[in-house]
N, C-alpha and C. Protein backbone atom coordinates (compact mmCIF):
# COMPACT_ATOMS: atom_id res chain seq x y z
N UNK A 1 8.35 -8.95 8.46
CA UNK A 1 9.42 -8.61 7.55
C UNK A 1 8.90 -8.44 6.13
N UNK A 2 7.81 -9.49 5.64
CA UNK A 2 7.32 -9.31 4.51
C UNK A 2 6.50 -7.78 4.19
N UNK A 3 5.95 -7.15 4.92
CA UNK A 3 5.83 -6.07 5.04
C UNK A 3 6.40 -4.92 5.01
N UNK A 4 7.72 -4.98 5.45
CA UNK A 4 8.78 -4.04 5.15
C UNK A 4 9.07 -4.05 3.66
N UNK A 5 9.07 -5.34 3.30
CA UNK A 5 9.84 -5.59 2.03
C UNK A 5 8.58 -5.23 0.88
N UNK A 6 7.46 -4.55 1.15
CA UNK A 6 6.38 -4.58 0.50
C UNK A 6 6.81 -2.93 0.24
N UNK A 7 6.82 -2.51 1.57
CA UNK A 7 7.12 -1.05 1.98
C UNK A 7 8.03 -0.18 0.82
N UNK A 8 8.99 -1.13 1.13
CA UNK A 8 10.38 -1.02 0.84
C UNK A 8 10.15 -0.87 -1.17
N UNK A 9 9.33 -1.85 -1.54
CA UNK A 9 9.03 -1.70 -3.18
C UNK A 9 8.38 -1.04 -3.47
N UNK A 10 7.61 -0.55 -3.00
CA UNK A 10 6.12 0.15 -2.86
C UNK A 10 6.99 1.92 -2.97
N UNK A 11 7.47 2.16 -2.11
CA UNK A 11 8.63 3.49 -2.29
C UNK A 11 9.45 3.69 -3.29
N UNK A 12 10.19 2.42 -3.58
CA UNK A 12 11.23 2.20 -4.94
C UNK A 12 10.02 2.51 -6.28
N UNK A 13 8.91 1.99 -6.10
CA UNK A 13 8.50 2.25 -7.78
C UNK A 13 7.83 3.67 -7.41
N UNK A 14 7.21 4.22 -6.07
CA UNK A 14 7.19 5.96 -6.57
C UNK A 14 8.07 6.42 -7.06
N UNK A 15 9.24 6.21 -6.10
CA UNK A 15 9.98 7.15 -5.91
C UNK A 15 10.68 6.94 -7.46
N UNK A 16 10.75 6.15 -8.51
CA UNK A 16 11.94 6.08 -9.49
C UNK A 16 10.57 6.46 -10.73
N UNK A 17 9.14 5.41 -10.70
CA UNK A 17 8.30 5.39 -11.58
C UNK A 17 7.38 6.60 -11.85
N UNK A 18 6.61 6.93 -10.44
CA UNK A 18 5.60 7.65 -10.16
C UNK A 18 5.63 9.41 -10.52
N UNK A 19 6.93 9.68 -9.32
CA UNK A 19 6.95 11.03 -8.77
C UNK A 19 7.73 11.85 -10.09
N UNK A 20 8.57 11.35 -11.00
CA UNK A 20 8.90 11.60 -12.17
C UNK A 20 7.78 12.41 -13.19
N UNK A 21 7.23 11.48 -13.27
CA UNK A 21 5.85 12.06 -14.21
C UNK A 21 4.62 12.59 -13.46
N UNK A 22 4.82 12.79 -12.38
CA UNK A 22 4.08 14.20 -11.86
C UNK A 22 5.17 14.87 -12.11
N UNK A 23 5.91 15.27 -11.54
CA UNK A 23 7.02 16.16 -11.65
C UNK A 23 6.86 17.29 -13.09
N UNK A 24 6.60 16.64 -13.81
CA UNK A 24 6.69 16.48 -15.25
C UNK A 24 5.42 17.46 -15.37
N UNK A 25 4.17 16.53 -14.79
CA UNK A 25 3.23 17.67 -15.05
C UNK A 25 3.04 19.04 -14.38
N UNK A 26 3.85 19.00 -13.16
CA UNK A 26 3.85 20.12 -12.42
C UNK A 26 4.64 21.12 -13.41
N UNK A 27 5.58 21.08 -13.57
CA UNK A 27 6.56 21.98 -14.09
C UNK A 27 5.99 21.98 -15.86
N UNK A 28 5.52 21.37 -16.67
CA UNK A 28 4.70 21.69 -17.69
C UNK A 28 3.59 22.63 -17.03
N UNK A 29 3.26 22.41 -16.11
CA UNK A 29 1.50 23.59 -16.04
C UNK A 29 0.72 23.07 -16.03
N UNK A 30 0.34 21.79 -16.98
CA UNK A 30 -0.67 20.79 -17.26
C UNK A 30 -1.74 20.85 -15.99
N UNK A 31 -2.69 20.71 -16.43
CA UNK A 31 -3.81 20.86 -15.47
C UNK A 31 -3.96 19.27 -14.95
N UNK A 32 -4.16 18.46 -16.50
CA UNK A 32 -4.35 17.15 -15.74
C UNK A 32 -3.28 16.22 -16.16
N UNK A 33 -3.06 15.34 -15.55
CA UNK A 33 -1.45 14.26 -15.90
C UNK A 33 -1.98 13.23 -16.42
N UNK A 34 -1.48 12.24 -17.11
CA UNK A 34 -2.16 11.39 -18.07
C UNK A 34 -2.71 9.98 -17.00
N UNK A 35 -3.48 9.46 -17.24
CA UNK A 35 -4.61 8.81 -16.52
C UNK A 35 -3.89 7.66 -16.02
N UNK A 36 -2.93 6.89 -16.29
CA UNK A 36 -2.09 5.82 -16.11
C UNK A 36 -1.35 6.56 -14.77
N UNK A 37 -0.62 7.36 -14.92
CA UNK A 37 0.14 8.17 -13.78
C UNK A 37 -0.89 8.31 -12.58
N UNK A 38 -2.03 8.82 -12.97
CA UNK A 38 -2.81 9.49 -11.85
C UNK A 38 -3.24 7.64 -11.21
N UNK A 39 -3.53 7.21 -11.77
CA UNK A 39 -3.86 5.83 -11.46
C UNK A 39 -2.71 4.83 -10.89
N UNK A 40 -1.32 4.98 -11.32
CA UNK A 40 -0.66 4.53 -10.41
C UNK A 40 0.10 5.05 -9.25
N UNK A 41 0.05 6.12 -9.44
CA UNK A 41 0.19 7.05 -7.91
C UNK A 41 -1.55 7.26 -6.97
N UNK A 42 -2.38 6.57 -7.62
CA UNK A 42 -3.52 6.40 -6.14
C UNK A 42 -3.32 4.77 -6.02
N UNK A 43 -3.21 3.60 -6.79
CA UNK A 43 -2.70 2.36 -6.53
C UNK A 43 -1.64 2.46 -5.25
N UNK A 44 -0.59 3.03 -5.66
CA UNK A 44 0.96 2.74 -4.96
C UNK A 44 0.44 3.43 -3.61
N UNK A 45 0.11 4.72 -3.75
CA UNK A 45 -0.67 5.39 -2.51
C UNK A 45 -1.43 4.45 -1.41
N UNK A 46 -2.05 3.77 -1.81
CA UNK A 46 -3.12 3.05 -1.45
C UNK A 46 -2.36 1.86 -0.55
N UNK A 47 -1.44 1.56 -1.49
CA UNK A 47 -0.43 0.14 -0.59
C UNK A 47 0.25 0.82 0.14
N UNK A 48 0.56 1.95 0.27
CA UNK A 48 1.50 2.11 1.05
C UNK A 48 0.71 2.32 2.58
N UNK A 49 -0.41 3.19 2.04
CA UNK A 49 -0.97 3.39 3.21
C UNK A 49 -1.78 2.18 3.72
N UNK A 50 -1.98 1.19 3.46
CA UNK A 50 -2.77 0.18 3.79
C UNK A 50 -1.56 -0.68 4.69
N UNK A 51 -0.13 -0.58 3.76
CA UNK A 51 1.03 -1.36 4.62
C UNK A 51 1.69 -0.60 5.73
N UNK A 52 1.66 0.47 5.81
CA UNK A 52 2.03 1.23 6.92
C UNK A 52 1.22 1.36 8.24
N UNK A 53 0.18 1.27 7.88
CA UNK A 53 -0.95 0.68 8.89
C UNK A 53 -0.95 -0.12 9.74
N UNK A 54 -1.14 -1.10 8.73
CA UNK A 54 -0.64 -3.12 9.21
C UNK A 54 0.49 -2.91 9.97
N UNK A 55 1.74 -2.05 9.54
CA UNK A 55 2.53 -2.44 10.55
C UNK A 55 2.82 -1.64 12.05
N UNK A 56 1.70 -0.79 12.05
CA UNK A 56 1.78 -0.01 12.97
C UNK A 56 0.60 -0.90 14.16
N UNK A 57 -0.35 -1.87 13.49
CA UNK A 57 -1.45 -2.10 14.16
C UNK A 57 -0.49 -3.50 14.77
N UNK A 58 0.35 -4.57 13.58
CA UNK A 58 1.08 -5.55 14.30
C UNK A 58 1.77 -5.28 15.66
N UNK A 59 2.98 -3.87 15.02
CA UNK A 59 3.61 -3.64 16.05
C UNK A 59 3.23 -3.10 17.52
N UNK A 60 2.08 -2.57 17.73
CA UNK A 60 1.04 -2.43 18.69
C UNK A 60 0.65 -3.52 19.49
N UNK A 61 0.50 -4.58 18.44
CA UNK A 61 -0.36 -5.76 19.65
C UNK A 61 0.25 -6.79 19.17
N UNK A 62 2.16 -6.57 19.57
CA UNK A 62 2.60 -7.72 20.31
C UNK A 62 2.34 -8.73 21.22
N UNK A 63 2.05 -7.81 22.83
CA UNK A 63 1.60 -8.43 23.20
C UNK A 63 0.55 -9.30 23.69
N UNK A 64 -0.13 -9.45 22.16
CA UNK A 64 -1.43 -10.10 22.53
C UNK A 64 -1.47 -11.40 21.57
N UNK A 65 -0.38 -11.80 21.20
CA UNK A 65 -0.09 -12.86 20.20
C UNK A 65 -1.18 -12.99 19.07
N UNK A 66 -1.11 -11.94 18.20
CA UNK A 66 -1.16 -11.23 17.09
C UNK A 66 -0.44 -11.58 16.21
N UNK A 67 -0.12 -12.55 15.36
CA UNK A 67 0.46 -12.51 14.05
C UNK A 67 -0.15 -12.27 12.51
N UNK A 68 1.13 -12.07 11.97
CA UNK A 68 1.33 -11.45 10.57
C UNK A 68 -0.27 -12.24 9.81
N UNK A 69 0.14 -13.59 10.28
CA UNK A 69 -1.02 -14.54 9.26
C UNK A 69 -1.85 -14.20 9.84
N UNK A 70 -2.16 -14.50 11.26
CA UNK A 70 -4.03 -14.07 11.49
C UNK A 70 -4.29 -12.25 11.38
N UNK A 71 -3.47 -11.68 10.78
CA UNK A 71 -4.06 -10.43 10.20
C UNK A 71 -4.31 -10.31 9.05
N UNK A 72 -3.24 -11.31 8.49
CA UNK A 72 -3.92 -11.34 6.49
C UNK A 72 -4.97 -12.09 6.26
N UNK A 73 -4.86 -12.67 7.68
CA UNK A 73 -6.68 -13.59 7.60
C UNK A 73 -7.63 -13.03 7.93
N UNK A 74 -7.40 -11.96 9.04
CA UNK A 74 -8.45 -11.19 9.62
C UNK A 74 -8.91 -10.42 8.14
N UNK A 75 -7.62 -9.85 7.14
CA UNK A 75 -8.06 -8.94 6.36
C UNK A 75 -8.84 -9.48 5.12
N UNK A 76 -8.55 -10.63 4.73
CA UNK A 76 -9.03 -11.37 3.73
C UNK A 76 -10.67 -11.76 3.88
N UNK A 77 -10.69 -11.76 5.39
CA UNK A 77 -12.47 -12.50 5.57
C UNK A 77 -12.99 -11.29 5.43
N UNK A 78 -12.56 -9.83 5.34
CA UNK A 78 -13.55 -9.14 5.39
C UNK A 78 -13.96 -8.61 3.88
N UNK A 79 -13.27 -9.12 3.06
CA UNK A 79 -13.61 -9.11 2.02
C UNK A 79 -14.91 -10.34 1.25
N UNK A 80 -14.22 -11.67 1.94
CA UNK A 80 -14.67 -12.74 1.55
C UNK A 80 -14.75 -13.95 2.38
N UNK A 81 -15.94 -13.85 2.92
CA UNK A 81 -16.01 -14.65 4.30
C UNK A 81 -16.34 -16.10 3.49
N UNK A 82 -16.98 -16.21 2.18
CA UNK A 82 -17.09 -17.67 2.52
C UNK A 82 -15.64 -18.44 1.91
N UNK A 83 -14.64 -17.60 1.23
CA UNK A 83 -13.77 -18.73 1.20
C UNK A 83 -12.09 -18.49 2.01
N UNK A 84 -12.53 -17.78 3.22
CA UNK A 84 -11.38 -17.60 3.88
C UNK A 84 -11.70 -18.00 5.43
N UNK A 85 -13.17 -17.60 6.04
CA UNK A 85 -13.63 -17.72 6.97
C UNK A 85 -13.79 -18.78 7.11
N UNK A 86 -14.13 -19.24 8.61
CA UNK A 86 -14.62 -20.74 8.90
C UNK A 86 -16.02 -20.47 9.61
């Protein structure tokens, strides 16, 4: 559920923050959009696609008793095995 609700914010700030000021640069002509924009539309990008994932890989392997936590654990050691791993 926490995932949805990640989803769910992650859309609300494109969709109200992001897609506005592209918008903006599209219809100006502007070649390039100011560096904050371009940077939080590959951020927000990034979660979304990283959370849409997760929940496609959870919802997949139900039945293999797969939970939410041992995937944020699985995902965390691969960043940083000595203080998440055992």
């Amino acid at each position: 559920m926490s995932l949805v609700f990640i989803v769910t914010l992650n859309g609300i700030y494109l969709q109200r923050l992001v897609s506005p000021h592209l918008d903006k640069c599209v219809i100006k002509g502007t070649k390039y959009c100011a560096q904050s924009v371009l940077t939080g539309s590959a951020i927000a990008g990034s979660i979304s696609i990283v959370t849409w994932y997760s929940i496609v890989v959870l919802s997949l392997s139900k039945d293999m008793d797969y939970h939410f936590i041992s995937f944020i654990l699985t995902y965390l050691c691969n960043f940083d095995c000595n203080n998440y791993c055992i």
